[in-house]
PDB file of N, CA and C in Angstrom:
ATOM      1  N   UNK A   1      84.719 112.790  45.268  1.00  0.00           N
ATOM      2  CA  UNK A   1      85.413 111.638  44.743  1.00  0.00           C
ATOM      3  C   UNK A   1      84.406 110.828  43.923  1.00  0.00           C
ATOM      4  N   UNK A   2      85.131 110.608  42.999  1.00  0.00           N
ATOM      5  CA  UNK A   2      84.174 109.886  42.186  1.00  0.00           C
ATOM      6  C   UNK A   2      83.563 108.120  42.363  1.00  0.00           C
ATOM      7  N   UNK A   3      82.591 108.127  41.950  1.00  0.00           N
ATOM      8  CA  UNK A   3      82.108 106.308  41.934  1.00  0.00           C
ATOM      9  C   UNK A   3      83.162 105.194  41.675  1.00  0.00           C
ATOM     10  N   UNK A   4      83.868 105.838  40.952  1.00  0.00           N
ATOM     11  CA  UNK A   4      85.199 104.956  40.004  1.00  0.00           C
ATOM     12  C   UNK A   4      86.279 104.900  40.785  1.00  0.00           C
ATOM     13  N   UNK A   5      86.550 106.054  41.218  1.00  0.00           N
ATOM     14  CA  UNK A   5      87.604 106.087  42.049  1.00  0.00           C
ATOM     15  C   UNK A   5      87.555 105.389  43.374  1.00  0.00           C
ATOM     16  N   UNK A   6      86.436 105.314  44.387  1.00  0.00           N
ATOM     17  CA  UNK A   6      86.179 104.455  45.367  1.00  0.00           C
ATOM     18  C   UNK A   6      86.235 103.319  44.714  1.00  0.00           C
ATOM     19  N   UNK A   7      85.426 102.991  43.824  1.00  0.00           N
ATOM     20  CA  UNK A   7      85.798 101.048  43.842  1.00  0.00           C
ATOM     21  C   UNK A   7      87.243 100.864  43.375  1.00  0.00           C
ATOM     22  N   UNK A   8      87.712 101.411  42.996  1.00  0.00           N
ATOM     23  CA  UNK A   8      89.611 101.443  42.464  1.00  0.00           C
ATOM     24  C   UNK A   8      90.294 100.861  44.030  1.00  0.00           C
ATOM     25  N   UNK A   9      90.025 102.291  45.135  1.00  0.00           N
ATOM     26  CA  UNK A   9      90.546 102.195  46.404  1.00  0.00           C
ATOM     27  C   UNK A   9      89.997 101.035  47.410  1.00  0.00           C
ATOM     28  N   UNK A  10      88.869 100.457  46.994  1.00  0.00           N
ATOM     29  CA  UNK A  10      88.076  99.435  48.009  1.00  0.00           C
ATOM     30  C   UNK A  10      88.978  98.497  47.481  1.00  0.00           C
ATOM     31  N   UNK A  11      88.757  98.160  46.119  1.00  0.00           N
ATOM     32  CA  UNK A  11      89.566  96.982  45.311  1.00  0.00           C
ATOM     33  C   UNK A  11      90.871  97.150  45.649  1.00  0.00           C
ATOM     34  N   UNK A  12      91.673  98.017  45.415  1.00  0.00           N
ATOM     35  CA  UNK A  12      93.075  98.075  46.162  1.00  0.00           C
ATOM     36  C   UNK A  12      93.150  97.606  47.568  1.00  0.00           C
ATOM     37  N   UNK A  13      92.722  97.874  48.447  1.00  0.00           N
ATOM     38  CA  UNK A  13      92.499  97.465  49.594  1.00  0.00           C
ATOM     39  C   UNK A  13      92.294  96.020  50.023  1.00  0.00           C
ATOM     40  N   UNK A  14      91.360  95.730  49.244  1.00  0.00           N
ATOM     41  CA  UNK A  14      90.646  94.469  49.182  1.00  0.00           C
ATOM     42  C   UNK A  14      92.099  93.500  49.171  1.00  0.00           C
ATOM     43  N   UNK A  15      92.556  94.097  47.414  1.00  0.00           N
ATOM     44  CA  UNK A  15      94.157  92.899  47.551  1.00  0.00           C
ATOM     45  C   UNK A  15      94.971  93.475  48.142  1.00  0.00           C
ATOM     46  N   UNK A  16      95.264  94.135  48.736  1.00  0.00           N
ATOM     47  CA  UNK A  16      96.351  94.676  49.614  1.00  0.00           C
ATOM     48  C   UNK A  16      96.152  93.623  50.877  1.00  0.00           C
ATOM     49  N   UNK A  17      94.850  93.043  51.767  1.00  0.00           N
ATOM     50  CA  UNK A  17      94.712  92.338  52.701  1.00  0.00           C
ATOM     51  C   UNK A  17      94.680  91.104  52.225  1.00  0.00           C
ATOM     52  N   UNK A  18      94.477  90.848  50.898  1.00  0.00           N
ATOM     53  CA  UNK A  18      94.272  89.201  50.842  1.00  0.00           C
ATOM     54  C   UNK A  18      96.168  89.233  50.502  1.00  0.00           C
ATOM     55  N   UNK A  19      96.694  89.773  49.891  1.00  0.00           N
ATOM     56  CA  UNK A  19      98.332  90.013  49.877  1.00  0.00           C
ATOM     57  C   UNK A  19      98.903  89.391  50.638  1.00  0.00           C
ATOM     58  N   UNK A  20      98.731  90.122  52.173  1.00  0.00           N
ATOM     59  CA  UNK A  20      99.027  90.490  53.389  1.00  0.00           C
ATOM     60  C   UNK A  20      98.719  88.712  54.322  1.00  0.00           C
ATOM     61  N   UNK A  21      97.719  88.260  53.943  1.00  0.00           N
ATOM     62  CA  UNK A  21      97.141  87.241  54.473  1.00  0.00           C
ATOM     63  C   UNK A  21      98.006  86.397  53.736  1.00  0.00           C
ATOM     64  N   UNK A  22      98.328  85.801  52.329  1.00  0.00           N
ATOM     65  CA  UNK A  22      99.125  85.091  51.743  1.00  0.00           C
ATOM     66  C   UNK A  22     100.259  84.918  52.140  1.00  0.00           C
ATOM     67  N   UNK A  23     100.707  86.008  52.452  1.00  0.00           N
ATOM     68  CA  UNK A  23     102.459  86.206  53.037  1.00  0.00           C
ATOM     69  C   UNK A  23     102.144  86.155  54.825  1.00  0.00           C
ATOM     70  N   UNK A  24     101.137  85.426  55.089  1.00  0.00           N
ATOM     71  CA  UNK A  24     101.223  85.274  56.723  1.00  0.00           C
ATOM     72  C   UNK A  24     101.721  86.668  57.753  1.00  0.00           C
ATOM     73  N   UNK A  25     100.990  87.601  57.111  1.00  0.00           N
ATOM     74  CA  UNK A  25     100.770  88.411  57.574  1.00  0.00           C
ATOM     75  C   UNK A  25      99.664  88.368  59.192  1.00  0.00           C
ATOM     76  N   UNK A  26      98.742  87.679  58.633  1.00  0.00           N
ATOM     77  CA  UNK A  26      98.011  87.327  59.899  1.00  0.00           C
ATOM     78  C   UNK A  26      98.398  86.632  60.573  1.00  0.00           C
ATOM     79  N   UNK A  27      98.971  85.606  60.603  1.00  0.00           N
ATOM     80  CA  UNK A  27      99.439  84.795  61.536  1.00  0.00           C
ATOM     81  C   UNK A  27     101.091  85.334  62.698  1.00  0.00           C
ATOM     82  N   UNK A  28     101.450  86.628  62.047  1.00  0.00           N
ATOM     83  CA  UNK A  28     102.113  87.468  63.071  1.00  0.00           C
ATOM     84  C   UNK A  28     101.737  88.381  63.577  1.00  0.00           C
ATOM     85  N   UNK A  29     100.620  88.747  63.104  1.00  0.00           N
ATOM     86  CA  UNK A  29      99.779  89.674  64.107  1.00  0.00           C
ATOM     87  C   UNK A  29      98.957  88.792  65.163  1.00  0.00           C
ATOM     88  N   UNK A  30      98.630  87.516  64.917  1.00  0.00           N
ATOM     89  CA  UNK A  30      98.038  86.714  66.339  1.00  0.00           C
ATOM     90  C   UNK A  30      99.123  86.031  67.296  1.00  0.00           C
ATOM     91  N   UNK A  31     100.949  86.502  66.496  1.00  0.00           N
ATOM     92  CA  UNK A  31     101.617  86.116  67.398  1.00  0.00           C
ATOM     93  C   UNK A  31     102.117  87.425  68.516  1.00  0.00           C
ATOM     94  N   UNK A  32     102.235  88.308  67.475  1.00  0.00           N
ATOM     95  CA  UNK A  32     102.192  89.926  68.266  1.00  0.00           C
ATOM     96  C   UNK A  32     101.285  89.540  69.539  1.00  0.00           C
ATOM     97  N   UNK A  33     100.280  89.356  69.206  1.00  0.00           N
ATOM     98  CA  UNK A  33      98.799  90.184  69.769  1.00  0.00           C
ATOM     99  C   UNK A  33      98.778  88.943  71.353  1.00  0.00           C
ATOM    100  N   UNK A  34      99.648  87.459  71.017  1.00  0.00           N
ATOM    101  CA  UNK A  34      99.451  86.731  71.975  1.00  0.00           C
ATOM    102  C   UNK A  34     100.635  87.057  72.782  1.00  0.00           C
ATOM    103  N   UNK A  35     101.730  87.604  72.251  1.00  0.00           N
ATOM    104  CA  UNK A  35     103.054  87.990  72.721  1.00  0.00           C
ATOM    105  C   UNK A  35     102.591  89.378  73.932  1.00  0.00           C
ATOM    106  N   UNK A  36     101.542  90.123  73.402  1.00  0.00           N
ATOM    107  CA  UNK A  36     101.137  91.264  74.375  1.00  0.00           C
ATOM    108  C   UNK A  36     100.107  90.810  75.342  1.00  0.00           C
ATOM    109  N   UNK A  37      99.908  90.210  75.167  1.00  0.00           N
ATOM    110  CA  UNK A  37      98.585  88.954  76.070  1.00  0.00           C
ATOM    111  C   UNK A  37      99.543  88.814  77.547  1.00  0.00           C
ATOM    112  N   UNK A  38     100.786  87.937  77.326  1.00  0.00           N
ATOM    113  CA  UNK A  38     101.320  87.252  77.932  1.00  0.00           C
ATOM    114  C   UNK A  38     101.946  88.238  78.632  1.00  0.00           C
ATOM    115  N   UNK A  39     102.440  89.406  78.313  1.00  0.00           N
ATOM    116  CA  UNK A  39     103.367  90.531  78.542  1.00  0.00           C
ATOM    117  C   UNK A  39     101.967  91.131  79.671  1.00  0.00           C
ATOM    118  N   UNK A  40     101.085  91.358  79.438  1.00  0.00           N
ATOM    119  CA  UNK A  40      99.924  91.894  80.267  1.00  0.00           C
ATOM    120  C   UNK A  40      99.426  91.045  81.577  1.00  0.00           C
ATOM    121  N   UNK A  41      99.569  89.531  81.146  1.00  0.00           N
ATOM    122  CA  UNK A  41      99.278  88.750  82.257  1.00  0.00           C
ATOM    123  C   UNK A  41     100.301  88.973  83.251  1.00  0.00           C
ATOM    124  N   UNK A  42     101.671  88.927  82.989  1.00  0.00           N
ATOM    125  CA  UNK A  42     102.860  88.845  83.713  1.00  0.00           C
ATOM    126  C   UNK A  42     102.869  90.157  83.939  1.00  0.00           C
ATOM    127  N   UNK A  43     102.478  91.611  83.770  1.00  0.00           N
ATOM    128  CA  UNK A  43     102.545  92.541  84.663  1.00  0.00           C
ATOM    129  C   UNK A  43     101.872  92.336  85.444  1.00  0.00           C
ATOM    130  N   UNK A  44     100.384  91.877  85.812  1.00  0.00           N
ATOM    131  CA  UNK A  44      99.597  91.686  86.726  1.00  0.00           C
ATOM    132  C   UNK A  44      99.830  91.202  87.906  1.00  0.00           C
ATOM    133  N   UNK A  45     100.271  90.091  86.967  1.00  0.00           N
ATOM    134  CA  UNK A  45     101.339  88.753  88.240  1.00  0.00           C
ATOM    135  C   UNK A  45     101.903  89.960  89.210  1.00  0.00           C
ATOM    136  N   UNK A  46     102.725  90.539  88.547  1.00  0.00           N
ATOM    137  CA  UNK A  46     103.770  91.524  89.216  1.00  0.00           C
ATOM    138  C   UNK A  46     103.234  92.336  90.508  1.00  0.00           C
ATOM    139  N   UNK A  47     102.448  92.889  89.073  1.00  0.00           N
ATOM    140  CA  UNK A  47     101.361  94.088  90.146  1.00  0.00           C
ATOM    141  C   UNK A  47     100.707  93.568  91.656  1.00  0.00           C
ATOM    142  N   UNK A  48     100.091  92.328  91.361  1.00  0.00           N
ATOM    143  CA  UNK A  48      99.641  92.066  92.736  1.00  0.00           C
ATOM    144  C   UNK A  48     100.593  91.659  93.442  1.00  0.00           C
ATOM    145  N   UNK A  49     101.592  91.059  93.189  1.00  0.00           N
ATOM    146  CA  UNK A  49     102.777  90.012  93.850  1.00  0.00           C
ATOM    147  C   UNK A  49     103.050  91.515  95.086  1.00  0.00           C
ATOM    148  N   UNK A  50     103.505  92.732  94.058  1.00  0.00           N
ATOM    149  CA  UNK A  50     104.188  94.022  94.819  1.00  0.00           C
ATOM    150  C   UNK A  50     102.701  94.675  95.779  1.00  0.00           C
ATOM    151  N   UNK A  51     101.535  94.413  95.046  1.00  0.00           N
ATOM    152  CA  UNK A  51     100.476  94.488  96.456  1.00  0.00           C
ATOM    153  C   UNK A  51     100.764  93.560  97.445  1.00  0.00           C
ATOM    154  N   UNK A  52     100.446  92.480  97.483  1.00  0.00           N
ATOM    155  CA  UNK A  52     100.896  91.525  98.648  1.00  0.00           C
ATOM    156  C   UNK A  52     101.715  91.594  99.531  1.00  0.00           C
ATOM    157  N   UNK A  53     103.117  92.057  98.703  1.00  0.00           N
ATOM    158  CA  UNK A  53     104.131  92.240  99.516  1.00  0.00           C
ATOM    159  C   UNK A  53     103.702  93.205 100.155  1.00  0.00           C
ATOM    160  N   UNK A  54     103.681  94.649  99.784  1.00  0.00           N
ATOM    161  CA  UNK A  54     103.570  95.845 100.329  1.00  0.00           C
ATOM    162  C   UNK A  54     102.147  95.877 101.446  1.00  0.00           C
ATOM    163  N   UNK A  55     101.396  94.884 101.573  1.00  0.00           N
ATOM    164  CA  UNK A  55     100.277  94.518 102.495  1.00  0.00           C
ATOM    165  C   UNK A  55     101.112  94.047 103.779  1.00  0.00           C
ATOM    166  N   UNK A  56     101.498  92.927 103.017  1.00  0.00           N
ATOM    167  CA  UNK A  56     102.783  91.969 104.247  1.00  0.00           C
ATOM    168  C   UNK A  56     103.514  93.162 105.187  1.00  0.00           C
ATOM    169  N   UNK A  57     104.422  93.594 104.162  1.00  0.00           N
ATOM    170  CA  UNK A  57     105.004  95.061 104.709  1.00  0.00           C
ATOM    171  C   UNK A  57     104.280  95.515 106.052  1.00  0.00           C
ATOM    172  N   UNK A  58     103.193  96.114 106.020  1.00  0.00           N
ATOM    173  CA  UNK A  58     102.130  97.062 106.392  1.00  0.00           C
ATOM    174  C   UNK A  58     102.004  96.420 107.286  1.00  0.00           C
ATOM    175  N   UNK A  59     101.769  94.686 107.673  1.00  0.00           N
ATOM    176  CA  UNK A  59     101.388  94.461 108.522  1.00  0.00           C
ATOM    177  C   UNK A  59     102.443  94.081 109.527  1.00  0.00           C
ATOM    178  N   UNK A  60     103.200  93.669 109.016  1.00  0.00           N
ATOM    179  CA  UNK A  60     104.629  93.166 110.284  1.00  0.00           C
ATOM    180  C   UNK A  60     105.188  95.091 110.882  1.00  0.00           C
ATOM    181  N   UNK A  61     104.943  95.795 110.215  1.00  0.00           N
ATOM    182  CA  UNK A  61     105.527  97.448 111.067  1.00  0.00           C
ATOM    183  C   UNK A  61     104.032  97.524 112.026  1.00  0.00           C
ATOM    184  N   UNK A  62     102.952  97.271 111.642  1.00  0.00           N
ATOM    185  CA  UNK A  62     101.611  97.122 112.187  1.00  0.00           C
ATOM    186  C   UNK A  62     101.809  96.577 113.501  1.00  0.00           C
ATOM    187  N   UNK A  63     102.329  95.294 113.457  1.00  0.00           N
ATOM    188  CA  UNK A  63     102.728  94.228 114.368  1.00  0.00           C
ATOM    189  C   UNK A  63     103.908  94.838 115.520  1.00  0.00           C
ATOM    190  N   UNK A  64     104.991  95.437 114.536  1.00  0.00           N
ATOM    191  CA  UNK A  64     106.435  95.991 115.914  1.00  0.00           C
ATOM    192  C   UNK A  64     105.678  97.097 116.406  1.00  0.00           C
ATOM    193  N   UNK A  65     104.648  98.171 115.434  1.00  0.00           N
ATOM    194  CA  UNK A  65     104.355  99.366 116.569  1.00  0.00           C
ATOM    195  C   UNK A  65     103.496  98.753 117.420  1.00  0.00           C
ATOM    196  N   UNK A  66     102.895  97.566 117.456  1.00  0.00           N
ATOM    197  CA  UNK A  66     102.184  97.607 118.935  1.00  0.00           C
ATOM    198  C   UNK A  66     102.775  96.624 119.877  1.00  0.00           C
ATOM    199  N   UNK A  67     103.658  95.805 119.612  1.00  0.00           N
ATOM    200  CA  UNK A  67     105.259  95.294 120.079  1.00  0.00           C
ATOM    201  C   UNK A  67     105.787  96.376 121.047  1.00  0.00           C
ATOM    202  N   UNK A  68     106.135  97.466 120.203  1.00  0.00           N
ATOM    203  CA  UNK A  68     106.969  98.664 121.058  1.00  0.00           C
ATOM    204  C   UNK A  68     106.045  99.827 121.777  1.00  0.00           C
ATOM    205  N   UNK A  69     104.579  99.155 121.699  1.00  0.00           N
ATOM    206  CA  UNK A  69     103.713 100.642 122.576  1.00  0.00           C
ATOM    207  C   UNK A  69     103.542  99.311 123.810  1.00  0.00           C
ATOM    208  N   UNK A  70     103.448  97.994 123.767  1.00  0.00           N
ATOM    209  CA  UNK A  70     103.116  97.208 124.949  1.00  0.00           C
ATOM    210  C   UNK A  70     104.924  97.038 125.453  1.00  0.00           C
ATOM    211  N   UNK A  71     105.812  97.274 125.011  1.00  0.00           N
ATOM    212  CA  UNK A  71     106.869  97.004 125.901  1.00  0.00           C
ATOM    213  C   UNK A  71     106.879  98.408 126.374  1.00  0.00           C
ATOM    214  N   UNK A  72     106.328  99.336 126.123  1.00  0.00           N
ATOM    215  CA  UNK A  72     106.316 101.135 126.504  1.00  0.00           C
ATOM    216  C   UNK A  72     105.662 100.907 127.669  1.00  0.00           C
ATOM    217  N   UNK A  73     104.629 100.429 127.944  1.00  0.00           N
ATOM    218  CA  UNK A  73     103.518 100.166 129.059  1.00  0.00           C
ATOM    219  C   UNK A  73     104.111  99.249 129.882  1.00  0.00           C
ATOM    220  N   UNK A  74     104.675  97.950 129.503  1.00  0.00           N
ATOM    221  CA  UNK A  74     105.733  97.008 130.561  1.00  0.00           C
ATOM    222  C   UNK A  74     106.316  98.172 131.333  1.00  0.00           C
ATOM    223  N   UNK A  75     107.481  99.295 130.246  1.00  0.00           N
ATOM    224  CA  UNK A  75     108.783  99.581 130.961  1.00  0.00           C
ATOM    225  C   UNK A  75     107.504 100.686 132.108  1.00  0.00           C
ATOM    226  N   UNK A  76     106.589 101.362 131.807  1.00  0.00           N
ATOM    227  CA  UNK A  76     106.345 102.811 132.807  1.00  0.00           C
ATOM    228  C   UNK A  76     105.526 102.097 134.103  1.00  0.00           C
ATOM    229  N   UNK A  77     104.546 100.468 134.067  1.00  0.00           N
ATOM    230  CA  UNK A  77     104.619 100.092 134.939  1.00  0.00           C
ATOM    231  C   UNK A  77     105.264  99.193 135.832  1.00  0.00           C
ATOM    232  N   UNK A  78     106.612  98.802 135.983  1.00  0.00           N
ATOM    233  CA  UNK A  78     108.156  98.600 136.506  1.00  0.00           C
ATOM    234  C   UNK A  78     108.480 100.000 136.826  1.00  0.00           C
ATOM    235  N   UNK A  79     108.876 101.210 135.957  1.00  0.00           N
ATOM    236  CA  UNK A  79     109.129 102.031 136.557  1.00  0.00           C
ATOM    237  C   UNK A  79     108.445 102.442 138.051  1.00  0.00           C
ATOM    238  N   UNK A  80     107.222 102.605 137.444  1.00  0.00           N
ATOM    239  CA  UNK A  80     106.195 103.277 138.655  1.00  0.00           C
ATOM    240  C   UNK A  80     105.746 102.239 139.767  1.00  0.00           C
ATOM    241  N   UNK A  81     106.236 101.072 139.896  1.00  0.00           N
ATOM    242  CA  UNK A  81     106.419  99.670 140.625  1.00  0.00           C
ATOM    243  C   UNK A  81     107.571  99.826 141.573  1.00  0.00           C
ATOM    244  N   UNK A  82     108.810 100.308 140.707  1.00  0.00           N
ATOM    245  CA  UNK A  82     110.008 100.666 141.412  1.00  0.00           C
ATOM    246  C   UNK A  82     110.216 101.749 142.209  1.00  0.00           C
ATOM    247  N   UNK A  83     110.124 102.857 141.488  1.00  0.00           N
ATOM    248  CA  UNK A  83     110.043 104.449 142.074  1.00  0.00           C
ATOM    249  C   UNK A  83     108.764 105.242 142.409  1.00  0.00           C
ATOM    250  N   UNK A  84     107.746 104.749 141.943  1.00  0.00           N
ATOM    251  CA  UNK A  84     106.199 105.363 142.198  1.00  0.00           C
ATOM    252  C   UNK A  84     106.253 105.786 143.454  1.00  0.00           C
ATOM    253  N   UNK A  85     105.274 106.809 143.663  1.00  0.00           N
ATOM    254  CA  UNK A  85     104.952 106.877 145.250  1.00  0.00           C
ATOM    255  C   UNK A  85     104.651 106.047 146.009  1.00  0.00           C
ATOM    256  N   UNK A  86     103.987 104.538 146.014  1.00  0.00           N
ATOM    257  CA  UNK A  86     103.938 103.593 147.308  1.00  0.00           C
ATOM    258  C   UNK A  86     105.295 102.718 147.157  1.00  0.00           C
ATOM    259  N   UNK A  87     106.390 103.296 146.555  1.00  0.00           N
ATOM    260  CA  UNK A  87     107.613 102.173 146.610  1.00  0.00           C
ATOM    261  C   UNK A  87     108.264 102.465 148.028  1.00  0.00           C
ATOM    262  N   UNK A  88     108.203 103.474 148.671  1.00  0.00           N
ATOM    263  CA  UNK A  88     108.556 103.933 149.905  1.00  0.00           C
ATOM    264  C   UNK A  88     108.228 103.438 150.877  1.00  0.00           C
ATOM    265  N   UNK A  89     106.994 103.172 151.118  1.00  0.00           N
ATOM    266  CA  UNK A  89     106.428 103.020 151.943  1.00  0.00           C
ATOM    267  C   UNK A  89     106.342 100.689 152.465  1.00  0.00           C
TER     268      UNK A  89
END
């Protein structure tokens, strides 16, 4: 490519962005770009909100299985209180 031909395409370029800038071109790409900002913060939000929960979750089933292994141990010593071998005697 020739010498001539690059400064043709730089120079094209060149006003193609100052164009672009005149017609507030830039100023919707920093509204895009803050519009995906905000869109990224608020998945996050999300993202942890559904960690938290799903922690919470984890811990209240955490909480009933050892709820239902100490009422397991209540019911077998009553049983073995009631019917065990020294209930006879």
């Amino acid at each position: 490519m020739s010498a001539a031909r690059k400064a043709w395409i730089v120079g094209a370029s060149i006003g193609a962005v100052e164009v672009l800038k005149d017609q507030g071109f830039c100023r919707w790409t920093y509204t895009i770009r803050s519009l995906h900002q905000r869109a990224m913060n608020n998945m996050r939000s999300i993202s942890q909100a559904n960690k938290l929960s799903s922690s919470s979750s984890a811990m209240v089933s955490s909480k009933l299985r050892e709820s239902r292994q100490s009422e397991e141990s209540l019911r077998k010593v009553m049983y073995l209180r009631c019917w065990g071998p020294n209930s006879m005697s």
